[in-house]
C-alpha atoms as a PDB file:
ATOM      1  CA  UNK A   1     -30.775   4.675  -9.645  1.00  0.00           C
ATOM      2  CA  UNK A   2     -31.634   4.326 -13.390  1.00  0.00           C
ATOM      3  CA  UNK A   3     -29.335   4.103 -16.835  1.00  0.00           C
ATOM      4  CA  UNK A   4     -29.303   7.270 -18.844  1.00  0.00           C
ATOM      5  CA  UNK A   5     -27.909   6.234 -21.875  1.00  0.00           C
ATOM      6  CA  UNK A   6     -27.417   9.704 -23.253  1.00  0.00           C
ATOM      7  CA  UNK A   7     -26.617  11.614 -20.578  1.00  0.00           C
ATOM      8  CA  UNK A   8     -27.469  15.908 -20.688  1.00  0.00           C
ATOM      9  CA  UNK A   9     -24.767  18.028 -19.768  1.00  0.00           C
ATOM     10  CA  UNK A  10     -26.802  19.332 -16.941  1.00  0.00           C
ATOM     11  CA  UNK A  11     -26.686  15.626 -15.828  1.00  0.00           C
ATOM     12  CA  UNK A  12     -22.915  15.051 -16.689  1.00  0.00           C
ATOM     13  CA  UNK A  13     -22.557  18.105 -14.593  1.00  0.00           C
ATOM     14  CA  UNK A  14     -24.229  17.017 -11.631  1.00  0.00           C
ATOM     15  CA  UNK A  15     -22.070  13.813 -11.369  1.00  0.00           C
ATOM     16  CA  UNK A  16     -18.579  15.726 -11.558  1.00  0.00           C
ATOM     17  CA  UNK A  17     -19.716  17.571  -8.732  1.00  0.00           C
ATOM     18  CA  UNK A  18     -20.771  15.275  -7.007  1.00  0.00           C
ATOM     19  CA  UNK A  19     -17.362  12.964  -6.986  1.00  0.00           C
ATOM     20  CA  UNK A  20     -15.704  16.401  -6.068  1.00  0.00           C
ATOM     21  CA  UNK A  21     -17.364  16.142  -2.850  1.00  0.00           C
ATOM     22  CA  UNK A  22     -16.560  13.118  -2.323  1.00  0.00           C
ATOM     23  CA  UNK A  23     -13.402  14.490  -3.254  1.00  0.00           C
ATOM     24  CA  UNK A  24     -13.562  16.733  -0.739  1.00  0.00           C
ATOM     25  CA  UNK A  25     -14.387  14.717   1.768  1.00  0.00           C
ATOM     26  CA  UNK A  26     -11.171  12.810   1.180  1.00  0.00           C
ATOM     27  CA  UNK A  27     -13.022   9.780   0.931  1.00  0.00           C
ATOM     28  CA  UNK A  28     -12.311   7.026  -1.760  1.00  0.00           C
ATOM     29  CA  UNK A  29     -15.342   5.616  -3.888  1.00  0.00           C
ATOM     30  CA  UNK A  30     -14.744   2.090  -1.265  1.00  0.00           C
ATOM     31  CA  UNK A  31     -15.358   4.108   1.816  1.00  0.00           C
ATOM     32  CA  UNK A  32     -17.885   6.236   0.279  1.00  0.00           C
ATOM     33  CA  UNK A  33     -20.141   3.532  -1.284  1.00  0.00           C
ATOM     34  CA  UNK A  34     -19.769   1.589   2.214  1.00  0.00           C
ATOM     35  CA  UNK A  35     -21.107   4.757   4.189  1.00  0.00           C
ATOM     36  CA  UNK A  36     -24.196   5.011   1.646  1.00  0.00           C
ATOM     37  CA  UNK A  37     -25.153   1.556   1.845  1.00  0.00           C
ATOM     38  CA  UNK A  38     -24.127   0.948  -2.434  1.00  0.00           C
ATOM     39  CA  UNK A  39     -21.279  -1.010  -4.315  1.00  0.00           C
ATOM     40  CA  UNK A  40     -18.518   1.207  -4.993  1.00  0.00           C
ATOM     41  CA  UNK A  41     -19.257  -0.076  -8.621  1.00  0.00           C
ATOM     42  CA  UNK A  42     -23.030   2.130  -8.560  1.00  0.00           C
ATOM     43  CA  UNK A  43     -21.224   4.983  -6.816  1.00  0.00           C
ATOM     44  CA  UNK A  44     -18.394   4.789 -10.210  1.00  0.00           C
ATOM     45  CA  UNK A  45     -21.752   5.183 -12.445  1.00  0.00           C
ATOM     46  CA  UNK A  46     -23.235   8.187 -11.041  1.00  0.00           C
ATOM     47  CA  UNK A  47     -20.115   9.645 -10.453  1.00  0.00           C
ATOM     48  CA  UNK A  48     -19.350   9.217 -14.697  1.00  0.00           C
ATOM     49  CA  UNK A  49     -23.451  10.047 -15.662  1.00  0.00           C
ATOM     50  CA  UNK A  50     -24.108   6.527 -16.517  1.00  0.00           C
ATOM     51  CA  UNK A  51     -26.468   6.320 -13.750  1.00  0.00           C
ATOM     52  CA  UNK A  52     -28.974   8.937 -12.407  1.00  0.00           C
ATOM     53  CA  UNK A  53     -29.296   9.782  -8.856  1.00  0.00           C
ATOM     54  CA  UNK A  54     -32.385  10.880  -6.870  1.00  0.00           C
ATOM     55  CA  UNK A  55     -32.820  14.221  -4.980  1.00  0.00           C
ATOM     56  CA  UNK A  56     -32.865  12.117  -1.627  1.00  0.00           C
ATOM     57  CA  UNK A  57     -29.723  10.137  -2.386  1.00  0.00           C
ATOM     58  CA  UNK A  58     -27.817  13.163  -3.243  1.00  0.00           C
ATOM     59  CA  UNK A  59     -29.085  14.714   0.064  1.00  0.00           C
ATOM     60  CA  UNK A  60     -27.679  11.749   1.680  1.00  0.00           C
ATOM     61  CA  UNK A  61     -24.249  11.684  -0.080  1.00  0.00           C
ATOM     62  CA  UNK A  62     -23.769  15.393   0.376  1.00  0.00           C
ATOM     63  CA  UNK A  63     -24.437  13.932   4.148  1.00  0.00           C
ATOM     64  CA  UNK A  64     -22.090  11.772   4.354  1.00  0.00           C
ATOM     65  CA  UNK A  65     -19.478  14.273   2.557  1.00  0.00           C
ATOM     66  CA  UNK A  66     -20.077  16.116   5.706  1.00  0.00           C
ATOM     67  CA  UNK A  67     -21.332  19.339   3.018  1.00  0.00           C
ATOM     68  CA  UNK A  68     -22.801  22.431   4.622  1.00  0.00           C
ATOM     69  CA  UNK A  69     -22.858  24.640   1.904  1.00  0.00           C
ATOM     70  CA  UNK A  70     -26.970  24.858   1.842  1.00  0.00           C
ATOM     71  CA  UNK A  71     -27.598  27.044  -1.576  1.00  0.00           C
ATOM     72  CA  UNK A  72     -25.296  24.381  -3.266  1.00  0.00           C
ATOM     73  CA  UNK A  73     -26.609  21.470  -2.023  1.00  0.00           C
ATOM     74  CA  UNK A  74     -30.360  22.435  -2.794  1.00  0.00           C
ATOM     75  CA  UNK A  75     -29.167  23.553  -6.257  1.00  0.00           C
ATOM     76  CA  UNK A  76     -27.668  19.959  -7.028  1.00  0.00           C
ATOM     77  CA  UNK A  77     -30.526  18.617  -5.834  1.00  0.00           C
ATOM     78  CA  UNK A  78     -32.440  20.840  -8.069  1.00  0.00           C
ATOM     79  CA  UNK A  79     -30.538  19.191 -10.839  1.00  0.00           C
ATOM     80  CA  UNK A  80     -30.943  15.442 -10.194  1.00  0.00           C
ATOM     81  CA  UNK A  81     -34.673  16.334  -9.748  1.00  0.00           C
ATOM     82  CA  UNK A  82     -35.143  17.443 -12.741  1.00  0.00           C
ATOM     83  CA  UNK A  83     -37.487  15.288 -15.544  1.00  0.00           C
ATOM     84  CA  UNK A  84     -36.116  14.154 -18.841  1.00  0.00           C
ATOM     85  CA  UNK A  85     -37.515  16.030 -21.394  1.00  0.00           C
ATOM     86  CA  UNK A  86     -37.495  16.723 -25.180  1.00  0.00           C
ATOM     87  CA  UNK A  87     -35.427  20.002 -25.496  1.00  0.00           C
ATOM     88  CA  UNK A  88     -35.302  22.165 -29.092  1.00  0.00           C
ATOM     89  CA  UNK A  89     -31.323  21.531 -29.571  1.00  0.00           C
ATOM     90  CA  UNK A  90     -32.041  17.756 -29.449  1.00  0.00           C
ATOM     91  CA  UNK A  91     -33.326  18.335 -33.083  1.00  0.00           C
ATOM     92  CA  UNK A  92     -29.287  19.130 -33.974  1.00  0.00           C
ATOM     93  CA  UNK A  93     -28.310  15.914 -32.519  1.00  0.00           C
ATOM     94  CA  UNK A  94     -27.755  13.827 -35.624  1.00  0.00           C
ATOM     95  CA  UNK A  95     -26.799  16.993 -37.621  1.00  0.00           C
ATOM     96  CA  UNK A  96     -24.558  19.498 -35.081  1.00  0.00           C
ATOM     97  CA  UNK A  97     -21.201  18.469 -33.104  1.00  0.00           C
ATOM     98  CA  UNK A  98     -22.184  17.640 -29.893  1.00  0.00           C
ATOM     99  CA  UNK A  99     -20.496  21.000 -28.127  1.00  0.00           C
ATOM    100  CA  UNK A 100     -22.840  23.152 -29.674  1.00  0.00           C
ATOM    101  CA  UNK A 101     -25.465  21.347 -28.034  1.00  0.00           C
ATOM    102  CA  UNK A 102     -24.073  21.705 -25.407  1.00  0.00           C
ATOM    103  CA  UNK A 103     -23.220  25.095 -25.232  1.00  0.00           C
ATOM    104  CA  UNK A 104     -27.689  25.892 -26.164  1.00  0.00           C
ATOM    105  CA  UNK A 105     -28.400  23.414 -22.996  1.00  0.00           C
ATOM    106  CA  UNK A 106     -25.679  25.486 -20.741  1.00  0.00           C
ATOM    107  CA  UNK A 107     -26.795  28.935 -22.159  1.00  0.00           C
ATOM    108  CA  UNK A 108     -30.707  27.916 -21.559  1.00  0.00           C
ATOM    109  CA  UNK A 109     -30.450  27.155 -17.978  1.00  0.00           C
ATOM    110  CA  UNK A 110     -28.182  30.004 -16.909  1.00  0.00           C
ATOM    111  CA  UNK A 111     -29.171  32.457 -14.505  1.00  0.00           C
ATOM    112  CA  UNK A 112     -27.190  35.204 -16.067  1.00  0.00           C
ATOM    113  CA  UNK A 113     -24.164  35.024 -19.088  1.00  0.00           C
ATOM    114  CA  UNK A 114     -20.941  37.302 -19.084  1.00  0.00           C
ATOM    115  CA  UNK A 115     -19.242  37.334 -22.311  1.00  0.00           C
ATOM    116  CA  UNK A 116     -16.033  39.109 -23.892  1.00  0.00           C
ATOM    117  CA  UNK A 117     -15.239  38.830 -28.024  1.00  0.00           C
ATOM    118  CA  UNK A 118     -12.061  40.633 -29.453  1.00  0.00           C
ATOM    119  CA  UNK A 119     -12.629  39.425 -33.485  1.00  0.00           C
ATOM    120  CA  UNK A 120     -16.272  38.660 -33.640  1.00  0.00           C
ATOM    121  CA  UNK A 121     -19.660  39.557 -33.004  1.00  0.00           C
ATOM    122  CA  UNK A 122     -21.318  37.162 -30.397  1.00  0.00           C
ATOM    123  CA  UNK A 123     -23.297  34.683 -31.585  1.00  0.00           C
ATOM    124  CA  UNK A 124     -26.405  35.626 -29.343  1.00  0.00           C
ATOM    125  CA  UNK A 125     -26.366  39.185 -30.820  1.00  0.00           C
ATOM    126  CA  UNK A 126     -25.282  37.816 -34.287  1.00  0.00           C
ATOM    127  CA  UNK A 127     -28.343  38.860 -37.388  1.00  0.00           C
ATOM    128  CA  UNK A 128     -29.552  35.740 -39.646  1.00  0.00           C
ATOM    129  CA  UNK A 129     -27.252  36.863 -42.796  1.00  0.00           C
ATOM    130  CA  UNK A 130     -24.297  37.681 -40.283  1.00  0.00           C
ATOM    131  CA  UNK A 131     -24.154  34.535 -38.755  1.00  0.00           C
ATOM    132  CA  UNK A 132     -24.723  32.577 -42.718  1.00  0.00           C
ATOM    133  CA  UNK A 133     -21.798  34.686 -43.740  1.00  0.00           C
ATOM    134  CA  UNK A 134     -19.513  33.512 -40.729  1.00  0.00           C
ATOM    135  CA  UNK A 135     -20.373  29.894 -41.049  1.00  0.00           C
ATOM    136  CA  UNK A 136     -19.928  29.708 -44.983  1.00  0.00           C
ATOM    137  CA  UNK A 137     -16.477  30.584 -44.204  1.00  0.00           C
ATOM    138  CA  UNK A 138     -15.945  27.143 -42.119  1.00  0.00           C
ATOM    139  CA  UNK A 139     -12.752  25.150 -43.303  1.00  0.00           C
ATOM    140  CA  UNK A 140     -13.329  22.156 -44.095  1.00  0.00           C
ATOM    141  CA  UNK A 141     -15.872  24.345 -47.178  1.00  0.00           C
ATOM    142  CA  UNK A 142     -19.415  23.246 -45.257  1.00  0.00           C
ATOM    143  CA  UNK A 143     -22.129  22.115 -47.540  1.00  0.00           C
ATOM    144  CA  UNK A 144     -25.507  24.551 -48.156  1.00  0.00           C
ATOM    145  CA  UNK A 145     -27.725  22.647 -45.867  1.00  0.00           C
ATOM    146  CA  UNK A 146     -24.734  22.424 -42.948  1.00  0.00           C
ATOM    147  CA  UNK A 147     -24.784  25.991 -43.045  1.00  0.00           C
ATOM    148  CA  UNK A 148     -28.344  26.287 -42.868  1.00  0.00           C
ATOM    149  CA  UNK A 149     -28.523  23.634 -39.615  1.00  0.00           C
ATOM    150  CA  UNK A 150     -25.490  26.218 -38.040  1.00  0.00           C
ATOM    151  CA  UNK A 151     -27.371  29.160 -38.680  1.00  0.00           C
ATOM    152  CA  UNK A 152     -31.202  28.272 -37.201  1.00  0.00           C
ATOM    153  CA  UNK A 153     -29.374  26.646 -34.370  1.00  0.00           C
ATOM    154  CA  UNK A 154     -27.000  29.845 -33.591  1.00  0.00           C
ATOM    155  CA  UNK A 155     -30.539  31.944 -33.827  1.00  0.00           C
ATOM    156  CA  UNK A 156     -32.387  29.479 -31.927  1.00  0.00           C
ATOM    157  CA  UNK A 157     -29.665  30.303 -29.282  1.00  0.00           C
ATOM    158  CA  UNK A 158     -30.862  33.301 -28.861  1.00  0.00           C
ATOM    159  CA  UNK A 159     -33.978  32.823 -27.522  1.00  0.00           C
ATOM    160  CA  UNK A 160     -33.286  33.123 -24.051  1.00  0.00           C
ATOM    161  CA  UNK A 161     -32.616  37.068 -24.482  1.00  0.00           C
ATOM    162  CA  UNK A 162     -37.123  36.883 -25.982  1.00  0.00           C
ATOM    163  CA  UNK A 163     -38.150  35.263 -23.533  1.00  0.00           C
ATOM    164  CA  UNK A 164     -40.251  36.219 -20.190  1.00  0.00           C
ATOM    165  CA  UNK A 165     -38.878  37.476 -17.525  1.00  0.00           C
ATOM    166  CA  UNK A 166     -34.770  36.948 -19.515  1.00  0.00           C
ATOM    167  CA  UNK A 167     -31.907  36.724 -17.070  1.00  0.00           C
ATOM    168  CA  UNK A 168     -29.233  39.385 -17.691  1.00  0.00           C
ATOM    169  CA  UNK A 169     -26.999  39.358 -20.194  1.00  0.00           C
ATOM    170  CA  UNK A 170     -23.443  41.132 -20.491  1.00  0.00           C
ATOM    171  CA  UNK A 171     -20.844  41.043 -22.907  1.00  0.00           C
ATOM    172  CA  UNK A 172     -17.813  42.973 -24.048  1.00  0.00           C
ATOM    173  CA  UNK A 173     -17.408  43.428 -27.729  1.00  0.00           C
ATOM    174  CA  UNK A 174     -13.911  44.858 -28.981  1.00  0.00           C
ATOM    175  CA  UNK A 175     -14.011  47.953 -31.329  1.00  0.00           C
ATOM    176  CA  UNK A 176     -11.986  45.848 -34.171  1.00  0.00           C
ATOM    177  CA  UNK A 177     -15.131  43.545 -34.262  1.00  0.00           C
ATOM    178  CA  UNK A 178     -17.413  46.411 -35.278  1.00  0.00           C
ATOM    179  CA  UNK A 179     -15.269  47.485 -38.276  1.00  0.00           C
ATOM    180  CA  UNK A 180     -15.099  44.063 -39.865  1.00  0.00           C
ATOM    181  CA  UNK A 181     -17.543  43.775 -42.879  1.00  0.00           C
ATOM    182  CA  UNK A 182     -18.855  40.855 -42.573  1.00  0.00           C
ATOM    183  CA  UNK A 183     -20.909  39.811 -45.553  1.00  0.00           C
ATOM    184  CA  UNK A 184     -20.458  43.968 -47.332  1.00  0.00           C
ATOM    185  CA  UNK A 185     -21.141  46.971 -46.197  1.00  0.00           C
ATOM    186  CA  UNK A 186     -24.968  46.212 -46.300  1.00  0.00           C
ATOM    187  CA  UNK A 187     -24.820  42.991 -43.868  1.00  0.00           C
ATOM    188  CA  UNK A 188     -22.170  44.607 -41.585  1.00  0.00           C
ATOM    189  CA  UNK A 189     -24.677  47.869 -41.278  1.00  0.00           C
ATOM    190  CA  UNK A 190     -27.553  45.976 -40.313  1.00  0.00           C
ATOM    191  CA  UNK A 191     -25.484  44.051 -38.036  1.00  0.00           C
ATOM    192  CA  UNK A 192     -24.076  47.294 -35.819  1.00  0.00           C
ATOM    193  CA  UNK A 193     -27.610  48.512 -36.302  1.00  0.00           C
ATOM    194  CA  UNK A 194     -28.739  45.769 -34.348  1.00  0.00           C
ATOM    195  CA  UNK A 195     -26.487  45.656 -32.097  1.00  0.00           C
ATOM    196  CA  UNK A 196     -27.237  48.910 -30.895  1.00  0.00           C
ATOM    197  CA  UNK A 197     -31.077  48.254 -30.762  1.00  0.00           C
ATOM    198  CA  UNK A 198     -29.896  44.929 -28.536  1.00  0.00           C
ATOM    199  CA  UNK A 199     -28.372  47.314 -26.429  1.00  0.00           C
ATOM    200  CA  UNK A 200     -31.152  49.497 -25.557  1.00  0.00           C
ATOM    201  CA  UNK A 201     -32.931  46.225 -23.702  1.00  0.00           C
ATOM    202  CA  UNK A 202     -33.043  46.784 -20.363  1.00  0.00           C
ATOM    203  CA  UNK A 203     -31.848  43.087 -19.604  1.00  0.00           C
ATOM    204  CA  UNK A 204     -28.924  43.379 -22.093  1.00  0.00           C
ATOM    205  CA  UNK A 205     -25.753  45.420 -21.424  1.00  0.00           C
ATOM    206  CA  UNK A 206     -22.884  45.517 -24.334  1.00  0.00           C
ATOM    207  CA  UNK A 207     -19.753  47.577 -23.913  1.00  0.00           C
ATOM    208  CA  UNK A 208     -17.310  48.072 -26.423  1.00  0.00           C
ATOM    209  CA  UNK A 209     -13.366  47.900 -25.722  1.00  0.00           C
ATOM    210  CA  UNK A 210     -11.770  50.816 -27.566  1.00  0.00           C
ATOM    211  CA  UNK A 211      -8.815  50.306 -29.919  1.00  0.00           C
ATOM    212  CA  UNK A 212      -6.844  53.164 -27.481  1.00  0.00           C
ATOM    213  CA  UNK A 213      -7.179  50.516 -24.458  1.00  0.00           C
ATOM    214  CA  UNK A 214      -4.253  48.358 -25.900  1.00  0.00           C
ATOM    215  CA  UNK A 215      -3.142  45.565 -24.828  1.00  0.00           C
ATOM    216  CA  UNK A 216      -5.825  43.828 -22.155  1.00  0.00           C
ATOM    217  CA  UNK A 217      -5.960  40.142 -20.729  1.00  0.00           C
ATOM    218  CA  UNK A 218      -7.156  37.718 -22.236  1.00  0.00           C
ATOM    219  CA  UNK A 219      -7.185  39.629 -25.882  1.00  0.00           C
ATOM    220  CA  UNK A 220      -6.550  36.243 -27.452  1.00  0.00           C
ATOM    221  CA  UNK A 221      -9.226  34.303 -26.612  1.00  0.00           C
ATOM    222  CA  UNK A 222     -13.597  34.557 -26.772  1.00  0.00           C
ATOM    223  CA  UNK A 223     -15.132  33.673 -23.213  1.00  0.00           C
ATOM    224  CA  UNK A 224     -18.739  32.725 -22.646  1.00  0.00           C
ATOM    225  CA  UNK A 225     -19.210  32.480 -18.641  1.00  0.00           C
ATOM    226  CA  UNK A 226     -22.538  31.415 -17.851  1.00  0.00           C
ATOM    227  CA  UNK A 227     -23.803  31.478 -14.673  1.00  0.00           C
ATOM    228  CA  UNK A 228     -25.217  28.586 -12.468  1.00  0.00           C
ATOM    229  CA  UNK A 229     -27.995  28.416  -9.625  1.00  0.00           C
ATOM    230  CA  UNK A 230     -24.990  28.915  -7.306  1.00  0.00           C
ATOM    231  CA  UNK A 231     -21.756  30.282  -8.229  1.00  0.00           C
ATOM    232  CA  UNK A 232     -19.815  26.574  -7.667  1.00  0.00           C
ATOM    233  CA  UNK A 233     -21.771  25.381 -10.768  1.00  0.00           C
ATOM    234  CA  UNK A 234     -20.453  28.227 -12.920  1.00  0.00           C
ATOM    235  CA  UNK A 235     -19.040  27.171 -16.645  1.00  0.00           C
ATOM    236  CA  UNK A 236     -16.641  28.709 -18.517  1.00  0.00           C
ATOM    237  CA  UNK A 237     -16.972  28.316 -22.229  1.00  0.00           C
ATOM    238  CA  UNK A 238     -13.873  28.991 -24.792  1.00  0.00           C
ATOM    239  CA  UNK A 239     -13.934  28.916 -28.560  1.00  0.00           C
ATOM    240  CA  UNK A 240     -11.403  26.274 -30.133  1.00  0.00           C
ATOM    241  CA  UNK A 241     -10.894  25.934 -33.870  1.00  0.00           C
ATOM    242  CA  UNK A 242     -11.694  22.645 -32.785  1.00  0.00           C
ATOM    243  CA  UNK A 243     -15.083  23.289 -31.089  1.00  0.00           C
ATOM    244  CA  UNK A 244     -15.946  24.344 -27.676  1.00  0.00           C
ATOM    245  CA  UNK A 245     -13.775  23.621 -24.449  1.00  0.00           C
ATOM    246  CA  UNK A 246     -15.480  24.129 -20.721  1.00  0.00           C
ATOM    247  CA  UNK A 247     -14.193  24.697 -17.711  1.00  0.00           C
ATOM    248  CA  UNK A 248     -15.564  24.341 -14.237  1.00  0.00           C
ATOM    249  CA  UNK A 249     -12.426  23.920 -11.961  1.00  0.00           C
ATOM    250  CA  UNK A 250     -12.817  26.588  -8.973  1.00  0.00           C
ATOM    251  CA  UNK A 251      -9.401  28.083 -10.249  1.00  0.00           C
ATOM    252  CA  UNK A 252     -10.562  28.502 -13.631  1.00  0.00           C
ATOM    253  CA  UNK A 253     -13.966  30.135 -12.815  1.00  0.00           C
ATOM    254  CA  UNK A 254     -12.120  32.208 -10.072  1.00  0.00           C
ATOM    255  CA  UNK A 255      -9.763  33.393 -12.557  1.00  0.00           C
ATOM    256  CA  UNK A 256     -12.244  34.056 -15.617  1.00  0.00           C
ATOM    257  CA  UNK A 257     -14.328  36.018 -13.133  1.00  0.00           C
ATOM    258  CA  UNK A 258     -11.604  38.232 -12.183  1.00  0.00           C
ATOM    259  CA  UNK A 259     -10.597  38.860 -16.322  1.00  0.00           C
ATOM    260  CA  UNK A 260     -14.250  39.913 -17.210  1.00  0.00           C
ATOM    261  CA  UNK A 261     -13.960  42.255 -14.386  1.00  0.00           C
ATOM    262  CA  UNK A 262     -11.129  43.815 -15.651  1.00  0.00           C
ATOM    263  CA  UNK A 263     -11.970  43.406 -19.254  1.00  0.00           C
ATOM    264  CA  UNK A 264     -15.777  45.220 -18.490  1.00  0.00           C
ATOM    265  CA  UNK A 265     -13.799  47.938 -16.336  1.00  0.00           C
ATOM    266  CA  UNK A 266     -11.693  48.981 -19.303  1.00  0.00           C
ATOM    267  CA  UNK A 267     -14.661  49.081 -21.603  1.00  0.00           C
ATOM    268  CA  UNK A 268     -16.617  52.379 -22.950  1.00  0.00           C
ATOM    269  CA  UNK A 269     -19.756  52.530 -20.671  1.00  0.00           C
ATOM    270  CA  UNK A 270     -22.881  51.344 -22.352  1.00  0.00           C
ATOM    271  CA  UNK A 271     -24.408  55.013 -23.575  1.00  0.00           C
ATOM    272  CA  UNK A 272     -20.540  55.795 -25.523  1.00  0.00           C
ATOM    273  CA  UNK A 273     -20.863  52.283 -26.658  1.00  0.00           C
ATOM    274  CA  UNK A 274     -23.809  52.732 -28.904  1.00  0.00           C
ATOM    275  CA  UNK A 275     -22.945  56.220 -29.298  1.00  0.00           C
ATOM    276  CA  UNK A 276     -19.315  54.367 -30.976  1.00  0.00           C
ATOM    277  CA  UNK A 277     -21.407  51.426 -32.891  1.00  0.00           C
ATOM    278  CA  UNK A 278     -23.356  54.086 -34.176  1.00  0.00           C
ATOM    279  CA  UNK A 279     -20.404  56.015 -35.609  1.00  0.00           C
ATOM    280  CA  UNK A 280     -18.810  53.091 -37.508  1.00  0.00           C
ATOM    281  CA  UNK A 281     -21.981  52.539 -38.985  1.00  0.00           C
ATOM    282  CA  UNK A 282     -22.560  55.544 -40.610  1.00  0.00           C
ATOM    283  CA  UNK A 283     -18.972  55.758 -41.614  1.00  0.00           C
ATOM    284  CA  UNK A 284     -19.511  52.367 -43.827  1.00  0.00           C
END
């Protein structure tokens, strides 16, 4: 076991799953550190991401937790095998709140990311002058360069939907997001324009929620869900005014599963949802 000073999400991950097996397994960190041969005061720092943990010891605690889900166990030992490395958002760190960081590490290693918007345009499918526009609006007033930092990061984001071989990517975009002019008519244009070119890649599927839907659950809120190796290590991501908030309690991904679900089956299918983007654009 070594320190990790600043523990990765991917890391702070792995040891919150790894106390709910113990969890599980009804077993309190005394009895559990006895049975792997450690102090109980080790077995508190891995469990909190102070400490790393080896692929072989978390083979042996998912052991002694008597775990038999296979896929799960292999992908958390994927995890606490992985190297430390230098990652792009790690050039935000002195300049970015710490969530958004967080939320580029969780959207980079996902194996696939359902999303649903009612007010705005995603930030992975957001254009350059879009997403400037969106952030100069910021309360407390952000200064010119803070801006700047928000925008390259939110476009750095969006990498993952360039690059080789790009895991899927879903979302669900309400109609009353498409008719906000963001930054004038011009800006707003460009924006639906891309969208729909977005749309067309084979990897990407929007849908649109039409305004003669109604009322639908969770209309309030923005969800990112972003897939892990296995669907245990699922995250849910919601947009605060105060930043981020993530969820991985079973109920909670259970239950944001089951909204997208809904929320995608009361959607315009993705051939009437360009055919609709394309409409309010031309009506700007």
């Amino acid at each position: 076991m070594t320190a990790r000073p600043a523990p990765t999400a991917r890391r702070i991950r792995l040891a919150t799953e790894l106390r709910k097996l113990r969890e599980r397994a009804g077993l309190s960190s005394t009895e559990a550190a006895r049975l792997l041969g450690t102090s109980s005061g080790q077995l508190s720092n891995v469990e909190s991401a102070r400490f790393g943990v080896s692929p072989d010891r978390v083979r042996a605690m998912a052991n002694v937790y008597s775990c038999t889900n296979q896929p799960y166990i292999d992908a958390l030992v994927g995890m606490a095998g992985e190297k430390a490395r230098g990652w792009w958002w790690d050039a935000y760190r002195e300049v970015l709140p710490s969530g958004l960081l967080t939320l580029a590490e969780l959207e980079h290693h996902a194996t696939a990311i359902r999303t649903a918007f009612t007010a705005h345009i995603p930030g992975m499918l957001q254009t350059t002058e879009h997403a400037r526009e969106i952030f100069s609006q910021a309360i407390p007033a952000p200064t010119p360069p803070e801006v700047e930092h928000r925008v390259s990061h939110r476009i750095k984001r969006q990498d993952v939907l360039y690059r080789e071989n790009p895991n899927p990517y879903s979302t669900v975009i309400h109609e009353a997001a498409l008719h906000m002019r963001v930054g004038g008519r011009q800006v707003a244009r460009e924006q639906l324009h891309h969208l729909v070119d977005m749309s067309e890649r084979e990897h990407i599927t929007l849908r649109v929620l039409p305004y003669e839907v109604g009322a639908f659950p969770g209309s309030g809120q923005s969800i990112n869900y972003l897939c892990g190796g296995v669907p245990e290590l699922d995250t849910v991501q919601l947009d605060q005014f105060h930043g981020p908030v993530l969820l991985d309690a079973e109920a909670h991904l259970e239950k944001y599963r089951r909204l997208l679900d809904v929320v995608e089956a009361a959607a315009l299918g993705p051939a009437k949802s360009r055919d609709l983007i394309r409409s309010i654009a031309q009506n700007l």
